[in-house]
C-alpha atoms as a PDB file:
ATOM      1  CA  UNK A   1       4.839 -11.580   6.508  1.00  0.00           C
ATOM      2  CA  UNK A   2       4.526 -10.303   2.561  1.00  0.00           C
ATOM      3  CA  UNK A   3       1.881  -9.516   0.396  1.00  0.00           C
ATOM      4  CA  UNK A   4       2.800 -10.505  -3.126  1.00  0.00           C
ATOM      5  CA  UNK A   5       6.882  -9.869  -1.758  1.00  0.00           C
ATOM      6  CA  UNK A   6       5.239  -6.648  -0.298  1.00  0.00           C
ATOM      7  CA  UNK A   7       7.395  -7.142   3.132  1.00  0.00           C
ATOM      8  CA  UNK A   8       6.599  -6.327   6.676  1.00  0.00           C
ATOM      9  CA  UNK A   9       7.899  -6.983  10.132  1.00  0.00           C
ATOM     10  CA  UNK A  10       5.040  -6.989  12.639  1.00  0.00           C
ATOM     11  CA  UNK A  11       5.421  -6.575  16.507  1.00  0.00           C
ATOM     12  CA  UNK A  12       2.498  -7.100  18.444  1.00  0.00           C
ATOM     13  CA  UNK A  13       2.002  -4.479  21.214  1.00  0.00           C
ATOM     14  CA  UNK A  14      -1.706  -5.440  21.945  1.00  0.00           C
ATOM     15  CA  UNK A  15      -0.705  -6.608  25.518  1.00  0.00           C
ATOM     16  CA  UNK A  16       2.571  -4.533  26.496  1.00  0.00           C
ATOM     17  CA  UNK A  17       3.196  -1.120  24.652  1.00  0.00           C
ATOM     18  CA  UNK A  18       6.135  -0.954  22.360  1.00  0.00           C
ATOM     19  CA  UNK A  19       9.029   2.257  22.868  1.00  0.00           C
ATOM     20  CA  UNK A  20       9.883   2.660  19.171  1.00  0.00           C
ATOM     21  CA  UNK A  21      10.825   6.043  18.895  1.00  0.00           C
ATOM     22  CA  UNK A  22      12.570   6.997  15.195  1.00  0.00           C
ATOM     23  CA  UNK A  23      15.840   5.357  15.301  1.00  0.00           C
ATOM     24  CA  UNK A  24      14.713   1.906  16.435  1.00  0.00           C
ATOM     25  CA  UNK A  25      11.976   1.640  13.090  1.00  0.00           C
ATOM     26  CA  UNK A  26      14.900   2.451  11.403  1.00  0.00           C
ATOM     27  CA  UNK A  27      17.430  -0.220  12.795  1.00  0.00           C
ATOM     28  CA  UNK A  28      14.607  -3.255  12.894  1.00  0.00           C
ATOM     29  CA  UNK A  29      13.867  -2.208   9.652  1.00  0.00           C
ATOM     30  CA  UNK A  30      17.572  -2.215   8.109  1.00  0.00           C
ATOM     31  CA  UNK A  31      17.927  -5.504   5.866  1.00  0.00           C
ATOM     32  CA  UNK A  32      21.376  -5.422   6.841  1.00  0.00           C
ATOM     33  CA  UNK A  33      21.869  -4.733  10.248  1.00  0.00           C
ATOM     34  CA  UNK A  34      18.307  -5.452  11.329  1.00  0.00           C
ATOM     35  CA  UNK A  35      15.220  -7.948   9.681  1.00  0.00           C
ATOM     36  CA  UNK A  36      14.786  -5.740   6.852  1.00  0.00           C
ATOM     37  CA  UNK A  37      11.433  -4.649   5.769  1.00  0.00           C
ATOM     38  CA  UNK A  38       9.156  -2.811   3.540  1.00  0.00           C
ATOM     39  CA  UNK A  39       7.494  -1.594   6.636  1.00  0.00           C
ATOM     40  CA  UNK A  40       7.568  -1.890  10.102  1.00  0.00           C
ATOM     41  CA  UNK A  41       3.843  -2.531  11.563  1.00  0.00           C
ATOM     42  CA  UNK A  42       2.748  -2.712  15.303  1.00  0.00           C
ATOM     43  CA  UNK A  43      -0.617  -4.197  16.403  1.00  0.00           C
ATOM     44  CA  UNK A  44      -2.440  -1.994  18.965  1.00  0.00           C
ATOM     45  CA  UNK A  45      -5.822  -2.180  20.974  1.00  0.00           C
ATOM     46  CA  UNK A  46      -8.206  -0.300  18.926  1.00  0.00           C
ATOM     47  CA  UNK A  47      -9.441   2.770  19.845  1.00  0.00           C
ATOM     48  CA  UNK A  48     -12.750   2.488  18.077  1.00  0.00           C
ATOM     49  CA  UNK A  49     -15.281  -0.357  19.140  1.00  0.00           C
ATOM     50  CA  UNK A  50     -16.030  -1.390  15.941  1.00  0.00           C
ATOM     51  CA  UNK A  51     -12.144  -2.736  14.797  1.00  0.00           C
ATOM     52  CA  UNK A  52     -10.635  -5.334  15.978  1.00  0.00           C
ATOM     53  CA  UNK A  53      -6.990  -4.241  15.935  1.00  0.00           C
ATOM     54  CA  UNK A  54      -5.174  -1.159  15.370  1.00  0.00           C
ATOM     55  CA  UNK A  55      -2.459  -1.065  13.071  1.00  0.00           C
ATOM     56  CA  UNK A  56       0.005   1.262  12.736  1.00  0.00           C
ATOM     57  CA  UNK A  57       2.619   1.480  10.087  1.00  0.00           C
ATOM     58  CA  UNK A  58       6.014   2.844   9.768  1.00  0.00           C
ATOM     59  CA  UNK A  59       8.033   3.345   6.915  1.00  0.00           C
ATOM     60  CA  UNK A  60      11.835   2.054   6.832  1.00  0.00           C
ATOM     61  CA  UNK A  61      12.790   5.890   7.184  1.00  0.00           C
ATOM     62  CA  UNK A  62      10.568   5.517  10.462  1.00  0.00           C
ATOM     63  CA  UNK A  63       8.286   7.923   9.098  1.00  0.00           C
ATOM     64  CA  UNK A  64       4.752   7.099   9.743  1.00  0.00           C
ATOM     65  CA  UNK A  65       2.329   5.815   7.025  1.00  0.00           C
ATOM     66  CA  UNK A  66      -1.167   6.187   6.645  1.00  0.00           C
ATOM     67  CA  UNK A  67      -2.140   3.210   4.790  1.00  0.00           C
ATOM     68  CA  UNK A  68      -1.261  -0.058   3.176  1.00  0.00           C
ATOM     69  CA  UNK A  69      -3.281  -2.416   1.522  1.00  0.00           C
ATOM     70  CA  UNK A  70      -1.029  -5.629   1.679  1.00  0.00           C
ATOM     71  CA  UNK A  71       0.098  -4.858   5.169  1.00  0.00           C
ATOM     72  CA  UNK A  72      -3.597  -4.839   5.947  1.00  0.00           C
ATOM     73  CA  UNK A  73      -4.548  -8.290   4.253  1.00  0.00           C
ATOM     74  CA  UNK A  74      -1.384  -9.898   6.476  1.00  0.00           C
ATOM     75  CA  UNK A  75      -2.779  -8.298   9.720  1.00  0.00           C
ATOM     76  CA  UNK A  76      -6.187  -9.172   9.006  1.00  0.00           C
ATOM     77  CA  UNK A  77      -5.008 -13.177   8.681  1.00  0.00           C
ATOM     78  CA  UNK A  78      -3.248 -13.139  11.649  1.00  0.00           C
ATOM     79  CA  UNK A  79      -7.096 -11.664  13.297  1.00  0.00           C
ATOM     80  CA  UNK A  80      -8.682 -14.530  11.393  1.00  0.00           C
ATOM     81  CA  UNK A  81      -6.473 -17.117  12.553  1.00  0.00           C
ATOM     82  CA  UNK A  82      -6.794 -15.874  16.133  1.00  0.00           C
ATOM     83  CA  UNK A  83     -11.021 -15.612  16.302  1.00  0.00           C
ATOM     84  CA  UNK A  84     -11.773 -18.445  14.281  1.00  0.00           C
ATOM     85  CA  UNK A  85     -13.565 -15.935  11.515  1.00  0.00           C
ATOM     86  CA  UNK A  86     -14.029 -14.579   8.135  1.00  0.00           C
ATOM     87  CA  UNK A  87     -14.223 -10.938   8.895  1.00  0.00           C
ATOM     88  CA  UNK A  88     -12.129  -8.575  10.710  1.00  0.00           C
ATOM     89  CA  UNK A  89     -12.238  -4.991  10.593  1.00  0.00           C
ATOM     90  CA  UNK A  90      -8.476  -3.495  10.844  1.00  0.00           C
ATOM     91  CA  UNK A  91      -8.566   0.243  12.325  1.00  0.00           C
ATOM     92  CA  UNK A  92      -5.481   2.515  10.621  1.00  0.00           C
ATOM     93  CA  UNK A  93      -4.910   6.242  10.930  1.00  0.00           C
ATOM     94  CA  UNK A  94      -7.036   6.666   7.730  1.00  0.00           C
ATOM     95  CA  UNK A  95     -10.015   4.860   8.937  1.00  0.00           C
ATOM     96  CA  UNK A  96     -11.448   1.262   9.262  1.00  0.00           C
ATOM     97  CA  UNK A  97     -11.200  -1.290   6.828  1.00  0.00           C
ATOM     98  CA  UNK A  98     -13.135  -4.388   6.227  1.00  0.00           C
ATOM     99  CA  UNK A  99     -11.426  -7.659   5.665  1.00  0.00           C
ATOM    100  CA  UNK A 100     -12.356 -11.018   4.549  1.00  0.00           C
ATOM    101  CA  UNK A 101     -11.480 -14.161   3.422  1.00  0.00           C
ATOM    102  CA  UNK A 102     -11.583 -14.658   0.032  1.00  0.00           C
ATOM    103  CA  UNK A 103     -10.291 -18.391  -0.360  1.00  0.00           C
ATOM    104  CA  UNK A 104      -7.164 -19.927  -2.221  1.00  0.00           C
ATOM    105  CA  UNK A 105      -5.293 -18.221  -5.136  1.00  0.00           C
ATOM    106  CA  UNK A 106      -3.837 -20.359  -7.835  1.00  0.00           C
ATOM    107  CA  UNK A 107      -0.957 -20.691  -5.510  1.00  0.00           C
ATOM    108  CA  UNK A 108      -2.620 -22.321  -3.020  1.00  0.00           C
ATOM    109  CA  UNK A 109      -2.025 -19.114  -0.300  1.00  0.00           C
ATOM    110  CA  UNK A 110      -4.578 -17.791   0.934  1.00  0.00           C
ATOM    111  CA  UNK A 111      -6.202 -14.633   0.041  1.00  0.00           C
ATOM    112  CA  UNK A 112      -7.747 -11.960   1.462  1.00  0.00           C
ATOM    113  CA  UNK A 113     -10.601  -9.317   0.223  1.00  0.00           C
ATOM    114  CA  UNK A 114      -9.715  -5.940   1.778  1.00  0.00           C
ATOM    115  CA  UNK A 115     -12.493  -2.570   1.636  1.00  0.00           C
ATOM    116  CA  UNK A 116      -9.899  -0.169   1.338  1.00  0.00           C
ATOM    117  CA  UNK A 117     -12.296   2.792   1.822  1.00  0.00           C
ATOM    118  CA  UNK A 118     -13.054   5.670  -0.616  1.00  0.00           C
ATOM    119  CA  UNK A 119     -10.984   6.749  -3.405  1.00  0.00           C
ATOM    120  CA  UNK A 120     -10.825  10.270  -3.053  1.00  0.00           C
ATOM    121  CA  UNK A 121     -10.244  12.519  -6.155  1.00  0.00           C
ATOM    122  CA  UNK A 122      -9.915  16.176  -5.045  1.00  0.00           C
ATOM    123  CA  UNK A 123      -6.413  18.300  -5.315  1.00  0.00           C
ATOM    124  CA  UNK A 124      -6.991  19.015  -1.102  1.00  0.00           C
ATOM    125  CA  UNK A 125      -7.427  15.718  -0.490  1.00  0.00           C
ATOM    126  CA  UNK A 126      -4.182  13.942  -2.224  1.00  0.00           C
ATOM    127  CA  UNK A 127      -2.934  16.572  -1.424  1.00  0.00           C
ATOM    128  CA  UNK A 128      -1.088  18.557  -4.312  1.00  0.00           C
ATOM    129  CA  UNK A 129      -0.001  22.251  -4.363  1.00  0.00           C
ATOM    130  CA  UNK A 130      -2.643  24.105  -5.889  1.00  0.00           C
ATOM    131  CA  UNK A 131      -5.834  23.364  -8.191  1.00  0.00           C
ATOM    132  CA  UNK A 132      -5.986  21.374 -10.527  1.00  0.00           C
ATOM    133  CA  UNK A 133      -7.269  18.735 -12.716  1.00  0.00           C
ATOM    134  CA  UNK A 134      -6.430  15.417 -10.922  1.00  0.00           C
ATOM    135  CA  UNK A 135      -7.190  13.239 -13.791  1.00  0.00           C
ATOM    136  CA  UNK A 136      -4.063  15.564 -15.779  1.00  0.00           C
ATOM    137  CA  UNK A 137      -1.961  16.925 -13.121  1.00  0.00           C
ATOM    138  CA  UNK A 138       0.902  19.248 -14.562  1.00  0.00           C
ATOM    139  CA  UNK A 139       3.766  17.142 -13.220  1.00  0.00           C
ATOM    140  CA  UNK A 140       6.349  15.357 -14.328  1.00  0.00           C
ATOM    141  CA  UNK A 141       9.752  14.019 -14.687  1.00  0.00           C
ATOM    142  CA  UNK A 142      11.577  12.444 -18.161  1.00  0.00           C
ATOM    143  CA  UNK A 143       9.238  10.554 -19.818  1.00  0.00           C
ATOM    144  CA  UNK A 144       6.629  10.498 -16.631  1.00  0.00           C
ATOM    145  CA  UNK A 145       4.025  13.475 -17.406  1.00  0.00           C
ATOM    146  CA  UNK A 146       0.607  13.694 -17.033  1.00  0.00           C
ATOM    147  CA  UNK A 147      -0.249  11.734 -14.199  1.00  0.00           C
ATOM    148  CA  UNK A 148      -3.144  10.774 -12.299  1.00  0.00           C
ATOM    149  CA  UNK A 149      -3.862  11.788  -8.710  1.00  0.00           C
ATOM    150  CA  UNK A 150      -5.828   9.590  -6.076  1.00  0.00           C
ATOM    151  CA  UNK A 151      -5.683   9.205  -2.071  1.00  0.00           C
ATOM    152  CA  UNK A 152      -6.288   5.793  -0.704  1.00  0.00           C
ATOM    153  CA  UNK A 153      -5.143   7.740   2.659  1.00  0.00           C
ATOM    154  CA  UNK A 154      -2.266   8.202   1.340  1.00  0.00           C
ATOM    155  CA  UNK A 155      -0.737  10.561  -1.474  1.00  0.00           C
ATOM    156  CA  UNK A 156      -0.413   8.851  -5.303  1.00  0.00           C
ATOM    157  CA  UNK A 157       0.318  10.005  -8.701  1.00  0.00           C
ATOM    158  CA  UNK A 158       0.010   7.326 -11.424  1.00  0.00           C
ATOM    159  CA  UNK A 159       1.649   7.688 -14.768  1.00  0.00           C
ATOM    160  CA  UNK A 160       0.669   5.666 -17.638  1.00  0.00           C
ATOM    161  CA  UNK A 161       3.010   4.380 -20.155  1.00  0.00           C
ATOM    162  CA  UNK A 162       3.476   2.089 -23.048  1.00  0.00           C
ATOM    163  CA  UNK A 163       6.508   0.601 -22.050  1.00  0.00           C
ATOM    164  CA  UNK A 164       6.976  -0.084 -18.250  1.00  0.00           C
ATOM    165  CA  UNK A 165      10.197  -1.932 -18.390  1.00  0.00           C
ATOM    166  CA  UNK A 166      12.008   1.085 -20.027  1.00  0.00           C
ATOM    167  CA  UNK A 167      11.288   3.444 -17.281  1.00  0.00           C
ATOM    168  CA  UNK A 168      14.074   4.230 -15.288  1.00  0.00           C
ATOM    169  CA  UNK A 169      11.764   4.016 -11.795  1.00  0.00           C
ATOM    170  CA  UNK A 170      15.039   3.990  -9.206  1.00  0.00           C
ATOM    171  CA  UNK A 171      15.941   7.494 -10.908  1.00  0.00           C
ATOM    172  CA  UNK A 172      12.743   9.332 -11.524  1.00  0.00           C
ATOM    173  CA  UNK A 173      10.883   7.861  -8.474  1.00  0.00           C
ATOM    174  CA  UNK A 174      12.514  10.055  -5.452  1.00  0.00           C
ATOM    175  CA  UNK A 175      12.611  13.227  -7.452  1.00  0.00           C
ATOM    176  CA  UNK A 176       8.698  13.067  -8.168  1.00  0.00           C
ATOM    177  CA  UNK A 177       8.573  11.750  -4.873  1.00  0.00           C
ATOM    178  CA  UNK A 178       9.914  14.695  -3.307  1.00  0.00           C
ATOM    179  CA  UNK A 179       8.665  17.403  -6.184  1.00  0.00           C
ATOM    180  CA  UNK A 180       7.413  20.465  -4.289  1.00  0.00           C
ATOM    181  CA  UNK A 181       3.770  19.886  -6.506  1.00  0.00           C
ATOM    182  CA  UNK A 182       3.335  17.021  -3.778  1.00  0.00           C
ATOM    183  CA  UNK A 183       3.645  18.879  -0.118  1.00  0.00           C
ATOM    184  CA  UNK A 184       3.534  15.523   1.864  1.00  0.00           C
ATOM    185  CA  UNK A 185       5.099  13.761  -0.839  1.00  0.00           C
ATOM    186  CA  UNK A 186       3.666  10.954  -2.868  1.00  0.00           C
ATOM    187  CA  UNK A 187       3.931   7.345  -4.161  1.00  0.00           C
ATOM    188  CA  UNK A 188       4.898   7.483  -7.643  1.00  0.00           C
ATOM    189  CA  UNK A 189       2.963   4.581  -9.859  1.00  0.00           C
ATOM    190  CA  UNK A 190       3.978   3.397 -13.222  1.00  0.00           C
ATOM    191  CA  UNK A 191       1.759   1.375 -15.246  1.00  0.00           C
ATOM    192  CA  UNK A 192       1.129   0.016 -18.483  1.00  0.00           C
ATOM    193  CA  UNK A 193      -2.220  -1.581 -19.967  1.00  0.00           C
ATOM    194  CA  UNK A 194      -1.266  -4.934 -21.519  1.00  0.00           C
ATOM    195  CA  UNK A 195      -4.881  -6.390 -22.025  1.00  0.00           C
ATOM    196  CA  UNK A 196      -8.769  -4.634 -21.932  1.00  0.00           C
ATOM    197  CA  UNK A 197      -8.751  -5.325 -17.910  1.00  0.00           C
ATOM    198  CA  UNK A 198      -5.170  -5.849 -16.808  1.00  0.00           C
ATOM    199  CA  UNK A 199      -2.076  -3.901 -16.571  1.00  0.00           C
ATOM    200  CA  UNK A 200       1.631  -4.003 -14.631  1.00  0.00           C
ATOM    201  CA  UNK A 201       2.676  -1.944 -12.413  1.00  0.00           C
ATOM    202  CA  UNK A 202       5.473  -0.645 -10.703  1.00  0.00           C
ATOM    203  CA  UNK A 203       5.389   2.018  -7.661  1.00  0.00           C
ATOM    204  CA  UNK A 204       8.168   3.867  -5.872  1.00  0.00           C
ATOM    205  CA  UNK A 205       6.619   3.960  -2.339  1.00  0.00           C
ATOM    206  CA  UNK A 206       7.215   7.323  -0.325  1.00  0.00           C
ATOM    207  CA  UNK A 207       9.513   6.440   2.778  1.00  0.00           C
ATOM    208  CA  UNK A 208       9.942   2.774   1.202  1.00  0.00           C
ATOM    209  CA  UNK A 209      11.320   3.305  -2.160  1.00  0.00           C
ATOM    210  CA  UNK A 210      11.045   0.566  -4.674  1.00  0.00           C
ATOM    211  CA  UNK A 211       8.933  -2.260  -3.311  1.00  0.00           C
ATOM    212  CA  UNK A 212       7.845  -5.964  -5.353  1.00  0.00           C
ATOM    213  CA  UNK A 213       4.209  -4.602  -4.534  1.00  0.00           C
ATOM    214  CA  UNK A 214       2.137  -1.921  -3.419  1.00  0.00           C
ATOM    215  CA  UNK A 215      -1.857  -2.463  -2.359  1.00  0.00           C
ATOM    216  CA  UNK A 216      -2.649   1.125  -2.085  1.00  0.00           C
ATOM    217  CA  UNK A 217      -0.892   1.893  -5.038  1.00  0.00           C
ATOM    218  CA  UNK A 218      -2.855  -0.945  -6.962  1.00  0.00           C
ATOM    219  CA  UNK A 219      -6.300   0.587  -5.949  1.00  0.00           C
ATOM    220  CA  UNK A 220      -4.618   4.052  -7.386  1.00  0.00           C
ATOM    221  CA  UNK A 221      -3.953   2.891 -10.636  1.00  0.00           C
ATOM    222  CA  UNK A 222      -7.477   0.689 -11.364  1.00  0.00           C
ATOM    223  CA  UNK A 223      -9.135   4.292  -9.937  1.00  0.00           C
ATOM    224  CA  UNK A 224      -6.605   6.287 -12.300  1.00  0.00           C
ATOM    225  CA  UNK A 225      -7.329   3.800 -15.663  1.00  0.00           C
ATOM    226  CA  UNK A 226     -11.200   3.813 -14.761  1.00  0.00           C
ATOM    227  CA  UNK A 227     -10.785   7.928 -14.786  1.00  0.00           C
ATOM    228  CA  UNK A 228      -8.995   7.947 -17.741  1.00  0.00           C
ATOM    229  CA  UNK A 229     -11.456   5.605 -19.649  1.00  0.00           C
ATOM    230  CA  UNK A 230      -8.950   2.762 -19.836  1.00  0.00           C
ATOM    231  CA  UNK A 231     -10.731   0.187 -18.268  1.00  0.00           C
ATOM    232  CA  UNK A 232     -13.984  -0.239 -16.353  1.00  0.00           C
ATOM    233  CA  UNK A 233     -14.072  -0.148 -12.813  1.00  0.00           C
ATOM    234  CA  UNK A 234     -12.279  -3.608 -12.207  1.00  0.00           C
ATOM    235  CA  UNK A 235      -9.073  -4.966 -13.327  1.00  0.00           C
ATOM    236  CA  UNK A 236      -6.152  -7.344 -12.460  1.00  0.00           C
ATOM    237  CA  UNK A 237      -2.995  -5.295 -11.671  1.00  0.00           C
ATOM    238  CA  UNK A 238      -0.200  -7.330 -12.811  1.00  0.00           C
ATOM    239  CA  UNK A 239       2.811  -7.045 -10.282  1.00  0.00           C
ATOM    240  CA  UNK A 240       6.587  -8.474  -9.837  1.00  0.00           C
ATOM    241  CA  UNK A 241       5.401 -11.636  -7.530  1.00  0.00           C
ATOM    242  CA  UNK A 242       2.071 -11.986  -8.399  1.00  0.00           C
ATOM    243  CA  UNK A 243      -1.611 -10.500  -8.976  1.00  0.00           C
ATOM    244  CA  UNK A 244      -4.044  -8.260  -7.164  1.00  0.00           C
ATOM    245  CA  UNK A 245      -7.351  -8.351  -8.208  1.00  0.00           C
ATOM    246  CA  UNK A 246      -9.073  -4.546  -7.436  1.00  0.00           C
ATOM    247  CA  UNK A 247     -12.157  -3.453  -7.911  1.00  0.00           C
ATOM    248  CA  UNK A 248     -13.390   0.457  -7.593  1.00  0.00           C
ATOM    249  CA  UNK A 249     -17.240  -0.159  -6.035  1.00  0.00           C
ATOM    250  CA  UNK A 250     -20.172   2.461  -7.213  1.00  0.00           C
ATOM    251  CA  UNK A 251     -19.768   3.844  -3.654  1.00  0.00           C
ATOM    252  CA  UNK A 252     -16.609   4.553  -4.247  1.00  0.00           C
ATOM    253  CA  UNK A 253     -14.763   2.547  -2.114  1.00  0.00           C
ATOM    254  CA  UNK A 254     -11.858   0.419  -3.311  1.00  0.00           C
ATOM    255  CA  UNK A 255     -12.032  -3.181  -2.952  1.00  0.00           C
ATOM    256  CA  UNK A 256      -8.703  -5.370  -3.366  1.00  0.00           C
ATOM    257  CA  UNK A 257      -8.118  -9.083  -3.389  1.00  0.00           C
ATOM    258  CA  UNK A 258      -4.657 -11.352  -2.854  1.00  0.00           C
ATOM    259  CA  UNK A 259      -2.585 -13.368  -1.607  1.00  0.00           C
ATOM    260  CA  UNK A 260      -0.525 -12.890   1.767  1.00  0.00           C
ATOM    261  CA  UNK A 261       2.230 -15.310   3.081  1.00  0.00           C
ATOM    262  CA  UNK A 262       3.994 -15.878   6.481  1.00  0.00           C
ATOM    263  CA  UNK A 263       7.518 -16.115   6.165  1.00  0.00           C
ATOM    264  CA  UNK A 264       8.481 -16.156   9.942  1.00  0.00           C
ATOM    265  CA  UNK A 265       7.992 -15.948  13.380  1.00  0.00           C
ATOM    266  CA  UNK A 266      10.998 -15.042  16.086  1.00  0.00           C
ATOM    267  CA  UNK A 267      12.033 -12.785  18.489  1.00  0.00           C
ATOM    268  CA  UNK A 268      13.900  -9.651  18.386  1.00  0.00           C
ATOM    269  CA  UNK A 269      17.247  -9.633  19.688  1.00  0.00           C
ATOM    270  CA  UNK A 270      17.612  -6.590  22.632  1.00  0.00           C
ATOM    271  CA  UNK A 271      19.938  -4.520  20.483  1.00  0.00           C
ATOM    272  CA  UNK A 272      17.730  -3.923  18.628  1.00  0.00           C
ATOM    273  CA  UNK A 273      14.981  -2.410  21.513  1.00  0.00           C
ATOM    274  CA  UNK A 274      17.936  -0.852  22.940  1.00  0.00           C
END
């Protein structure tokens, strides 16, 4: 399934437990010796009684992830399409998040309203080394300084620019990514404001790398421009294969709309369990 080319392979292990220990994320994840994915994501029973499904998320390095905003609209179809409904709630490591259908996008897919939960602003809670300023954290790589730090329960810095295209993302991505200001890492945003409520955006995803979109990272940049003054509290982020629609709620939870597609179903080949 994809979110806006946002890619995942999901396994569902509601029924039978899957054995996926490190190596096996990584081969079903491999574009070239396995499917090939942004991330790797498992349905499981929930563990609370209010979600519906637990899903867990790994990254191609078969890290773990905490959260991921398109992942989360394409589980939450699959929910919808099962129970007949409008609203599922979607458990993660990170908490429980609300999903509904929103109706068709221009491109006729269908799209989906996810609650990603609260944006959450402190230097503990991204986290980053030491104190600081999260609306100017002293950062930085080239012409990336000054960004903006938010957890959507998950680590992002989001650098505003003037001219997104002429950021060399593939080079300064894993070296912020990996800076020792960010001790669990981060997702580095780029973005650029090209009208009064929209702006593109580009994020190198922490385990991932370079991806066509990123939900969480979305949310993070309409929280980052809101904090800077750049917009309101709702804009359209602009991205690679399409648009999210994200809106940062006086409760300060994060609300995103779009699009999800499925691309597939199959079966994995053994070799690939083995």
């Amino acid at each position: 399934m994809h979110g806006l080319g946002n890619d995942f392979v999901v396994l569902d292990g509601r029924t039978t437990p899957l054995d996926l220990p490190v190596a096996r994320r990584r081969a079903i994840a491999d574009r070239r010796l396995g499917v090939g994915c942004d991330q790797l994501i498992v349905l499981e029973p929930p563990t609370d009684r209010a979600a519906d499904v637990f899903m867990r998320i790994y990254n191609p390095d078969g890290g773990e992830a905490g959260a991921c905003g398109n992942a989360t609209r394409c589980v939450a179809s699959v929910l919808m399409d099962e129970r007949k409904t409008d609203l599922v709630t979607v458990q993660t490591v990170s908490g429980l998040l609300e999903s509904q259908k929103a109706g068709l996008g221009d491109n006729g897919l269908p799209e989906i309203s996810v609650d990603m939960g609260p944006a959450k602003l402190d230097w503990r809670d991204i986290p980053v080394a030491r104190a600081c300023d999260t609306r100017h954290m002293p950062v930085g790589a080239g012409p990336l300084q000054d960004p903006v730090g938010t957890s959507m329960g998950n680590p992002h810095a989001t650098f505003f620019v003037d001219d997104l295209d002429a950021i060399p993302l593939a080079e300064l991505g894993p070296r912020l990514e990996h800076d020792p200001f960010f001790p669990e890492r981060a997702n580095i945003g780029v973005a650029q404001m090209v009208g009064p409520a929209r702006m593109k955006l580009r994020v190198w995803e922490r385990g991932a790398g370079l991806t066509l979109a990123c939900g969480s990272g979305a949310c993070a940049a309409v929280v980052a421009a809101s904090r800077r003054g750049l917009v309101d509290r709702k804009a359209c982020v602009l991205l690679q294969e399409g648009t999210l629609t994200i809106e940062w709620l006086r409760d300060d939870h994060v609300l995103m709309t779009g699009g999800i597609a499925l691309a597939f179903k199959g079966e994995l080949d053994r070799s690939l369990l083995s």
